[in-house]
Protein backbone atom coordinates (compact mmCIF):
# COMPACT_ATOMS: atom_id res chain seq x y z
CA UNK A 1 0.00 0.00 0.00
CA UNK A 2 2.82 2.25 1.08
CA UNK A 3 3.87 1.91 -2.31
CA UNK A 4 1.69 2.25 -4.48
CA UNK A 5 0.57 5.78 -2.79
CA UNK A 6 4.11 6.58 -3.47
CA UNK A 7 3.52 5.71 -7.06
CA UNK A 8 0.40 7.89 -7.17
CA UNK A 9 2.12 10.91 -5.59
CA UNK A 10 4.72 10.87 -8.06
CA UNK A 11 2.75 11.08 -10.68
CA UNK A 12 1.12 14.18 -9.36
CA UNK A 13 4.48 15.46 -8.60
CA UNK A 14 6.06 15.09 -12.36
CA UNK A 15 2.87 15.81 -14.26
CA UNK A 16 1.76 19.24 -11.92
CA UNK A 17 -1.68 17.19 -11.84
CA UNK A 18 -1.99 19.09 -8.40
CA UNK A 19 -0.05 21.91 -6.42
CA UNK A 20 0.57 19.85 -3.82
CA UNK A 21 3.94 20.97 -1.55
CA UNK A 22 4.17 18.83 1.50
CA UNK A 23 3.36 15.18 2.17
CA UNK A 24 2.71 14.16 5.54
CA UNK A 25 2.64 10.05 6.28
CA UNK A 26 1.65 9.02 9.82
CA UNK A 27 3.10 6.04 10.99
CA UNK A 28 1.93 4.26 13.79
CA UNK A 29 4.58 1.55 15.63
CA UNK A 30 3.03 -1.73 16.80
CA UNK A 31 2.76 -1.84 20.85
CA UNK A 32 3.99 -5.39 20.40
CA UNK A 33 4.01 -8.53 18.06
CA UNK A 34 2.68 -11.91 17.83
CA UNK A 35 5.01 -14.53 19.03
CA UNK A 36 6.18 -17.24 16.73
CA UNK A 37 8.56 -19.80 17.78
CA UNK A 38 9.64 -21.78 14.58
CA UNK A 39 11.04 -20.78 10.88
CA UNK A 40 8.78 -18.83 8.71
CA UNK A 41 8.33 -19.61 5.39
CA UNK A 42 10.40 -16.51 3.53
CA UNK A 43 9.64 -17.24 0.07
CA UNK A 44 11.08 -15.27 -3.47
CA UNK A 45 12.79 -11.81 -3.13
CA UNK A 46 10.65 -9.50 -5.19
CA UNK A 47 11.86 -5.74 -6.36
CA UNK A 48 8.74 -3.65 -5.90
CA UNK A 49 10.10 -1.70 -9.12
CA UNK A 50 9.80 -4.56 -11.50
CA UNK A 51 7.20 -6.58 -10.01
CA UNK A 52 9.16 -9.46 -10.74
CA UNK A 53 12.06 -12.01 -8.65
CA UNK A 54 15.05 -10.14 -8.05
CA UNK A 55 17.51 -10.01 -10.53
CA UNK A 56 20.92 -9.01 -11.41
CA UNK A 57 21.64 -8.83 -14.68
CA UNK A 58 24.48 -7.47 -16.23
CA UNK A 59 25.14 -5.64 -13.31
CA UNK A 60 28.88 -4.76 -12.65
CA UNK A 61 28.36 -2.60 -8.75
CA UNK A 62 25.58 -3.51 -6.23
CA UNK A 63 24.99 -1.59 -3.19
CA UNK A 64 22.54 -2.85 -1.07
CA UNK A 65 20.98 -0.91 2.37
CA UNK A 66 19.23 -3.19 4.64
CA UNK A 67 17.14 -2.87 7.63
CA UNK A 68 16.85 -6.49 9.14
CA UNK A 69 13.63 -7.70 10.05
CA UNK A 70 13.25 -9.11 14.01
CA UNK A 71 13.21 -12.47 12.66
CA UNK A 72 16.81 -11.89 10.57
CA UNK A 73 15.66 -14.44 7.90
CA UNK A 74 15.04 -12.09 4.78
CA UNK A 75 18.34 -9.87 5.52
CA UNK A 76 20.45 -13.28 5.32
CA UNK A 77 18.67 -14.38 2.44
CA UNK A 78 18.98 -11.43 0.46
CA UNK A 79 23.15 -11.13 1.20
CA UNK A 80 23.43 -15.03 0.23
CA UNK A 81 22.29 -14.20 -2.53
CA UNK A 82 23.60 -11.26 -3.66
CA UNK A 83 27.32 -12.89 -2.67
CA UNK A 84 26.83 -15.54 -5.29
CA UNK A 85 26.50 -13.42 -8.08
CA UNK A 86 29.66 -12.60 -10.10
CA UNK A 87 30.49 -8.24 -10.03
CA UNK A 88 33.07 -6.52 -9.96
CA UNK A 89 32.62 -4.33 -6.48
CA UNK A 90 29.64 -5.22 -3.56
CA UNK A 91 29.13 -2.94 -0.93
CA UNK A 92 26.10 -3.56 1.83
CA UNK A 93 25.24 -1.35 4.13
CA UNK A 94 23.22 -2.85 7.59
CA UNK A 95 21.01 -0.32 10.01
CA UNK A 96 20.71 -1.49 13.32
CA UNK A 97 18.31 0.62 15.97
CA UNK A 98 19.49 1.23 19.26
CA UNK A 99 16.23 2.15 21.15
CA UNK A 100 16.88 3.93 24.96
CA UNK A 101 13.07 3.32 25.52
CA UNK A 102 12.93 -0.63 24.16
CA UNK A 103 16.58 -1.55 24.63
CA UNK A 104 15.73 -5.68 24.97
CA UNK A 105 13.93 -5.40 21.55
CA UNK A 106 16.81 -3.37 19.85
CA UNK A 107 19.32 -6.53 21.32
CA UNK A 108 16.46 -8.87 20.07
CA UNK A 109 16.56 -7.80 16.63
CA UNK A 110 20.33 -7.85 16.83
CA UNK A 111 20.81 -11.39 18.18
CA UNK A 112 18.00 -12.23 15.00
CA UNK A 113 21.02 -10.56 12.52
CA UNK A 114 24.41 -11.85 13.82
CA UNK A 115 25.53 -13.07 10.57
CA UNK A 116 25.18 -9.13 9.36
CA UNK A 117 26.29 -7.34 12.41
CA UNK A 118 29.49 -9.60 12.42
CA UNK A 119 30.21 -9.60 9.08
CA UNK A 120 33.34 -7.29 9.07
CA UNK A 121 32.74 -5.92 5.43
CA UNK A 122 29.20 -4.88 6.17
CA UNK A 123 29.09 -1.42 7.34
CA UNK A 124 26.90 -1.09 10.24
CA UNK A 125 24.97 2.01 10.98
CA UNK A 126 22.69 2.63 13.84
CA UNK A 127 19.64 4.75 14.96
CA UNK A 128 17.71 5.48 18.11
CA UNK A 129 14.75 6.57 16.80
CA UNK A 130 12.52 6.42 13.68
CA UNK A 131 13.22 9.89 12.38
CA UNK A 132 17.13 9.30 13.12
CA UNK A 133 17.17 6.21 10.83
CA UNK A 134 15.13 7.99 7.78
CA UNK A 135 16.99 11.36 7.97
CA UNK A 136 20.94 9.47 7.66
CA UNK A 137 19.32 7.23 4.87
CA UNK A 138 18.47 10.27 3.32
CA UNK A 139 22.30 11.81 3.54
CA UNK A 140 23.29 8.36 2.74
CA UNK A 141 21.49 8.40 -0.44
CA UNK A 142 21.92 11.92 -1.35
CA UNK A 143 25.34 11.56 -1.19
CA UNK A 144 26.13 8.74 -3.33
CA UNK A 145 23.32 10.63 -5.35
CA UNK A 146 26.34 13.65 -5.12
CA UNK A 147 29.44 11.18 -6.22
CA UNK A 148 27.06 9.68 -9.33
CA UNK A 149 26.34 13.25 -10.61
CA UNK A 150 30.40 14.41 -10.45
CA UNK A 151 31.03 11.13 -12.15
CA UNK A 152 28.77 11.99 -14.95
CA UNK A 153 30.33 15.81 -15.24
CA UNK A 154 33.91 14.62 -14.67
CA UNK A 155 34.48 12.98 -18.17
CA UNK A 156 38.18 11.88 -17.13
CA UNK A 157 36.96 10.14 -13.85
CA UNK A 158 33.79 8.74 -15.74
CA UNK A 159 33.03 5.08 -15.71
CA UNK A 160 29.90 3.77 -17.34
CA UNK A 161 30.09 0.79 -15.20
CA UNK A 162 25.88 -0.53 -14.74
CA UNK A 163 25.58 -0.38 -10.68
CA UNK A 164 22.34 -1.52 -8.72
CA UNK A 165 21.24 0.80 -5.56
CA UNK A 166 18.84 -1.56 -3.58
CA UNK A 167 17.09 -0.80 -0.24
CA UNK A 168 15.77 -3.35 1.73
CA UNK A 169 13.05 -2.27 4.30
CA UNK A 170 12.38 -5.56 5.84
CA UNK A 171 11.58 -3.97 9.07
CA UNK A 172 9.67 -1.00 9.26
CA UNK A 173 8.41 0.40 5.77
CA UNK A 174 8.16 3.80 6.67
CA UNK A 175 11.48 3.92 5.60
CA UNK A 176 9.81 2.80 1.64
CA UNK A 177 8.68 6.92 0.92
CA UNK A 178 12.42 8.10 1.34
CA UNK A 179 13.88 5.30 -0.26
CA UNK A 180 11.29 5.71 -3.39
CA UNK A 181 11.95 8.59 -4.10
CA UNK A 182 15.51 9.08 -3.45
CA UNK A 183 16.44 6.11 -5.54
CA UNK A 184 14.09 7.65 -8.43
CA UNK A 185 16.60 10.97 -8.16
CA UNK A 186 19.28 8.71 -8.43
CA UNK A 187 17.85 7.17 -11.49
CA UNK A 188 17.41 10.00 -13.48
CA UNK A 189 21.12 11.32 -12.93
CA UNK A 190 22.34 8.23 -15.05
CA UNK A 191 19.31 6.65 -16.31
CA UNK A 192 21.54 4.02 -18.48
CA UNK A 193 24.32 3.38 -15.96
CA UNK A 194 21.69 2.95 -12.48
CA UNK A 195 19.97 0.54 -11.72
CA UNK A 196 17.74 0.85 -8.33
CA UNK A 197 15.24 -1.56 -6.98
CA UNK A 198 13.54 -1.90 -3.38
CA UNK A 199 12.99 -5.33 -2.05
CA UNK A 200 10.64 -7.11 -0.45
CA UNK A 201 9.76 -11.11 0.21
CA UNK A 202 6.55 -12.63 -0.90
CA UNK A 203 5.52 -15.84 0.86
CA UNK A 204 6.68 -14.14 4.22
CA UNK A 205 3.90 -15.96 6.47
CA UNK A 206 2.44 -13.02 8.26
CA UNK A 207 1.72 -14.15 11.52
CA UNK A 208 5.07 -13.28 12.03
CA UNK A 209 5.16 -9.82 12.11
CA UNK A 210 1.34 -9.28 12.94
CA UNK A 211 1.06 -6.36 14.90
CA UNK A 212 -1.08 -6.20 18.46
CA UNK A 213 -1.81 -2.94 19.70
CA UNK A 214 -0.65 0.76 18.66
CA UNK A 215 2.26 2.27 19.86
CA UNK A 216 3.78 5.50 19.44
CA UNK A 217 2.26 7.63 16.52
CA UNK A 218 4.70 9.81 14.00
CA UNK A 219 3.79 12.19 11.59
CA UNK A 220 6.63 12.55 8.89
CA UNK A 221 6.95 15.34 6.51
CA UNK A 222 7.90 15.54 2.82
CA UNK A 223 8.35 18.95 1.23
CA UNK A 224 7.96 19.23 -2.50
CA UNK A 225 10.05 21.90 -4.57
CA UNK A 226 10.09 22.56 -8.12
CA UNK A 227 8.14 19.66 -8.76
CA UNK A 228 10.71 17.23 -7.00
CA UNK A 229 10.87 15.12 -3.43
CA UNK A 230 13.31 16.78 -1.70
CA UNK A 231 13.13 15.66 2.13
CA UNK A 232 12.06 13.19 4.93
């Protein structure tokens, strides 16, 4: 759902079908989950762009960002399988949160992901609150957006090698809005060189991740300039 409203307010956005300047998306947290004590059934990887399995294909650079789930099985599948393929450069980039309020969750979700946080040529970042986590994948974003556009006016330094920017929001997808449309920004700068997909895994059984309750209740703003998403 998250998504496809972020398809629909694009659309408004590049066609000035409206005059619309901010977009505000509340997110409410879950006050806890259902408990499940055996393997879930994961499924296929699917890329929300294409509709389709996930694919690499001709793809020389990937550069994944991942926020783990609590149950650490989709993160692990996803980096399996992105280590098999053949490229020339990987890099894969793991959030962690690091809540003060709901420490024992934070450590929960952490002990789900030890093969990520201990991998040594993941880069870890952490977060200690919602708006924390969507604000530095912003900056992260915008500033490989920054290297991709001096590559592209720097004709000595240019490569036209075909790299893949993929964000994984396997935990919560209010982080799908920023990384929508800063990975359509990035597109544009080198529409034949980038390649950007967000993933997601069908089959997931849901009971899972059902949520009970309603927790703490964010609003998150968007402002619109000159017909582009600009901020989180």
């Amino acid at each position: 759902l998250i998504f496809n409203i972020c398809e629909i307010l694009n659309g408004y956005i590049n066609f000035n079908e409206s005059n619309i300047r901010k977009i505000i998306f509340v997110y409410t947290t879950p006050q806890s989950y259902s408990s499940v004590h055996y393997a879930q059934d994961i499924g296929l990887l699917y890329g929300f762009f294409s509709g389709k399995s996930l694919r690499t294909n001709r793809i020389e650079e990937i550069h994944s960002i991942v926020f783990p789930s609590r149950t650490g099985h989709e993160g692990k599948l996803l980096l399996d399988d992105l280590r098999q393929i053949s490229c020339g450069e990987q890099s894969h980039t793991i959030y962690f949160p690091i809540d003060c309020e709901e420490y024992s969750k934070s450590l929960e979700l952490m002990r789900a992901n030890q093969t990520l946080l201990s991998k040594e040529s993941y880069a870890q970042r952490y977060y200690c609150s919602t708006i924390d986590a969507l604000y530095d994948l912003h900056k992260f974003l915008y500033d490989e957006y920054k290297k991709i556009e001096i590559q592209r006016k720097n004709v000595v330094d240019y490569k036209s090698k075909r790299s893949l920017y993929l964000v994984a929001p396997f935990g919560s997808k209010i982080f799908l809005p920023t990384a929508y449309f800063e990975l359509q920004e990035m597109k544009k700068t080198l529409p034949k060189q980038i390649e950007i997909e967000i993933c997601h895994a069908q089959g997931f059984q849901y009971t899972s991740v059902y949520s009970l309750g309603i927790g703490h209740i964010s609003a998150f703003e968007m402002e619109i300039k000159d017909g582009e998403s600009k901020n989180l």
